[in-house]
Protein backbone atom coordinates (compact mmCIF):
# COMPACT_ATOMS: atom_id res chain seq x y z
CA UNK A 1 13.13 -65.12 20.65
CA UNK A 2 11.96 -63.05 23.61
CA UNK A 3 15.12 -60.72 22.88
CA UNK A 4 13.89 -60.18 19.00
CA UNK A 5 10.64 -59.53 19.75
CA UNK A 6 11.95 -56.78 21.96
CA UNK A 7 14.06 -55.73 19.36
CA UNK A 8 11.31 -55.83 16.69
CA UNK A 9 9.42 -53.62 19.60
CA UNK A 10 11.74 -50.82 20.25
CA UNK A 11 12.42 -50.52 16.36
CA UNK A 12 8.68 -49.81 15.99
CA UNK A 13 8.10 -47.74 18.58
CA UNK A 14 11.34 -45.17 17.21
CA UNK A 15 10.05 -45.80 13.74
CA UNK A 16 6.93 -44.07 15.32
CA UNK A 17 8.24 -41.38 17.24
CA UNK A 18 10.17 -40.06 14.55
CA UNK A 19 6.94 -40.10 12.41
CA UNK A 20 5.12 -38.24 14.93
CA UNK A 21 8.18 -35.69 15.11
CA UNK A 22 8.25 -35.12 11.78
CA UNK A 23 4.71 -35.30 11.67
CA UNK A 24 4.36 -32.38 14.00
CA UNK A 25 7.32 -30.47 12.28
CA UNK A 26 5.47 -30.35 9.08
CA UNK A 27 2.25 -29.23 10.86
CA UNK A 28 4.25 -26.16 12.71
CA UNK A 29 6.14 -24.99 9.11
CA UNK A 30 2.84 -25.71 7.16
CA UNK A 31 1.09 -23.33 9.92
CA UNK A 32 3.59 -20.98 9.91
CA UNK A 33 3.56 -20.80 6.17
CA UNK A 34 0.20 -20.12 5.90
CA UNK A 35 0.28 -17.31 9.02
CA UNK A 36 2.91 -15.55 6.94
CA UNK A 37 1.25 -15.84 3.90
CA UNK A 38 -2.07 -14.42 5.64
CA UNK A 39 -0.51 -11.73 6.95
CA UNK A 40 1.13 -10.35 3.63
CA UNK A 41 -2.18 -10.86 1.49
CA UNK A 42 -3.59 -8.53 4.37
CA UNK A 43 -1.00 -6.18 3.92
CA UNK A 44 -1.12 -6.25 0.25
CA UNK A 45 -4.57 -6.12 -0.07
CA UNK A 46 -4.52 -2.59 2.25
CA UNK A 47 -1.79 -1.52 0.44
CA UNK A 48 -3.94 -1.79 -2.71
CA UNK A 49 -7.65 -0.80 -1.04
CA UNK A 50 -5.08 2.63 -0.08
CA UNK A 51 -3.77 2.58 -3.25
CA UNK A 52 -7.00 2.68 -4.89
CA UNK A 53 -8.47 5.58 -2.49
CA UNK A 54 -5.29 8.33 -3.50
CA UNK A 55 -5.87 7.31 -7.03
CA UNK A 56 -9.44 8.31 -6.70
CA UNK A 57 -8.42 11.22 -5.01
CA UNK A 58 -5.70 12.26 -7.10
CA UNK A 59 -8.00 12.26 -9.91
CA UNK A 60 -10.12 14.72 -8.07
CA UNK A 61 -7.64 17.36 -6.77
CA UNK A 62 -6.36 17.42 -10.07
CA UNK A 63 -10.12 18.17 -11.25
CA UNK A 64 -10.67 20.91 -8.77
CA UNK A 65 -6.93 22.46 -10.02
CA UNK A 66 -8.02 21.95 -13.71
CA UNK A 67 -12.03 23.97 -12.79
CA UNK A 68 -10.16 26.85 -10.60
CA UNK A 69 -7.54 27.79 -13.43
CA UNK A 70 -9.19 27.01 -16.53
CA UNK A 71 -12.76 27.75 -15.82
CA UNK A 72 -12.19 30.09 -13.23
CA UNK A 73 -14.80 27.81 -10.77
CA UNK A 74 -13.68 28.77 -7.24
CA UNK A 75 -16.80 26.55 -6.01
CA UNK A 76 -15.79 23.38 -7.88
CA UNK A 77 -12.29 24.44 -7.59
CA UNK A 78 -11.94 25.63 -4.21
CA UNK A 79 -8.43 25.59 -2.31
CA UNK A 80 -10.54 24.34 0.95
CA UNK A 81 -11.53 21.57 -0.94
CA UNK A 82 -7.92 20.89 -2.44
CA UNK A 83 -6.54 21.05 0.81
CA UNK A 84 -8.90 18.27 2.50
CA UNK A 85 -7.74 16.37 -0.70
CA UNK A 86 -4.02 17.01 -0.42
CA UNK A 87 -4.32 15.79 3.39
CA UNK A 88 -6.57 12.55 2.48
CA UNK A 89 -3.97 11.45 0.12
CA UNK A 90 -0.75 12.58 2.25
CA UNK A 91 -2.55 10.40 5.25
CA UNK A 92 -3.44 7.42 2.72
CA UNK A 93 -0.51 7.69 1.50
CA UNK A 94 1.92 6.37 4.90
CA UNK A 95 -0.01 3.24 4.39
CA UNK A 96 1.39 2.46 1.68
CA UNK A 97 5.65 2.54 1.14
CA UNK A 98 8.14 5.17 1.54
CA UNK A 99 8.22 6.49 -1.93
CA UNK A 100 4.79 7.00 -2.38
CA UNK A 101 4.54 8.50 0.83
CA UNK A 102 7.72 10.85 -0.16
CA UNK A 103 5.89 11.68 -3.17
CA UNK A 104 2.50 12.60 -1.62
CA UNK A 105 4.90 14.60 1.08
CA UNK A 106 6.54 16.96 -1.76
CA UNK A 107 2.52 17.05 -3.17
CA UNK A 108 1.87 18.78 0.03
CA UNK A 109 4.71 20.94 0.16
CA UNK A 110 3.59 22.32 -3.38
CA UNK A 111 0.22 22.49 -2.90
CA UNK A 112 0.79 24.65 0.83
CA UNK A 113 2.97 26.76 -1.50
CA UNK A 114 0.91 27.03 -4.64
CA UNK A 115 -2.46 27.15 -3.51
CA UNK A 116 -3.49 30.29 -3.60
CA UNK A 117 -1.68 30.83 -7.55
CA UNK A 118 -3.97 27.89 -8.84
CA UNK A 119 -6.51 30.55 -10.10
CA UNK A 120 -3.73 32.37 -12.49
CA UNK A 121 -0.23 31.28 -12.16
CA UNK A 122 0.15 28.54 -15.16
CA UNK A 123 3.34 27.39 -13.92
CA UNK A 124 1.94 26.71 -9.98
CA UNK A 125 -0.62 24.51 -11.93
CA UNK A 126 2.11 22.56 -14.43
CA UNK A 127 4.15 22.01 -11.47
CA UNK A 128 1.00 20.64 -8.86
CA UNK A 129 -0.14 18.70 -12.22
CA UNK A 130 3.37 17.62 -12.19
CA UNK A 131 3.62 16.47 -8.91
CA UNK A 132 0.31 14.83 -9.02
CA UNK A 133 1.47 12.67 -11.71
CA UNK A 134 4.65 11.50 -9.71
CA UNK A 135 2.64 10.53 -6.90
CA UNK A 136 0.39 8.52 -9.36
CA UNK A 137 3.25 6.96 -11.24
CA UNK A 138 4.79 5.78 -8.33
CA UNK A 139 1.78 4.54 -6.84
CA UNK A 140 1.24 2.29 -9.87
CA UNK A 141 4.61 0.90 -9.66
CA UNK A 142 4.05 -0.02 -6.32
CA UNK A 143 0.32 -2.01 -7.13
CA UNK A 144 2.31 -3.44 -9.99
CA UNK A 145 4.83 -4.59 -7.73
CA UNK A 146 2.32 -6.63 -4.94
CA UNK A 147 2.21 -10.25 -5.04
């Protein structure tokens, strides 16, 4: 009797060490689960707060292009001002992926190239407009694309 009680015992006692185990396994992947999760929501959500910003300032260098050639406006439309905007989104931009930030690189490019033609040269405004409009479009694929 004193040998099935033991028995009876020792089954219990492994019945409840593998319930702590387990118990503790499901604690560490549920933990690590929602670490993982935290940390992409976090990354998302900068992705998207960045996102947000070079839209906003998208919208405006393309504004201060549009005043300079077609109203002639060097104060609303000055290249100063463009280039502070051109740098804001090129810096914005590496926070968010590797095409957008490829995209906001070849903005630059045009813009250090094209700057001083915004005022007269039709085709150095198509092709900034242009460029603009990449940036944006790929920018929207990427908020599009965040869980």
């Amino acid at each position: 009797m004193r040998r099935q009680n033991t028995n009876l015992f020792d089954n219990k006692l492994r019945y409840y060490q593998l319930t702590v185990i387990f118990s503790i396994l499901f604690a560490l992947l549920g933990f690590s689960y929602n670490v993982w999760r935290m940390e992409v929501s976090e990354q998302n959500n900068n992705i998207r707060t960045a996102g947000f910003e070079i839209l906003i300032n998208l919208a405006s260098l393309e504004q201060l292009i549009y005043a300079a050639h077609y109203d002639g406006d060097f104060q609303q439309g000055s290249p100063r001002k463009g280039w502070v905007l051109v740098g804001l989104i090129n810096d914005l931009s590496t926070l968010t992926d590797t095409a957008v930030a490829d995209k906001s690189d070849e903005l630059k490019r045009l813009w250090s190239g094209s700057w001083d033609k915004i005022g007269h040269d039709q085709a150095a405004v198509d092709a900034l407009v242009s460029s603009i409009d990449e940036v944006r479009a790929e920018l929207k694929r990427l908020l599009i694309s965040l869980d």
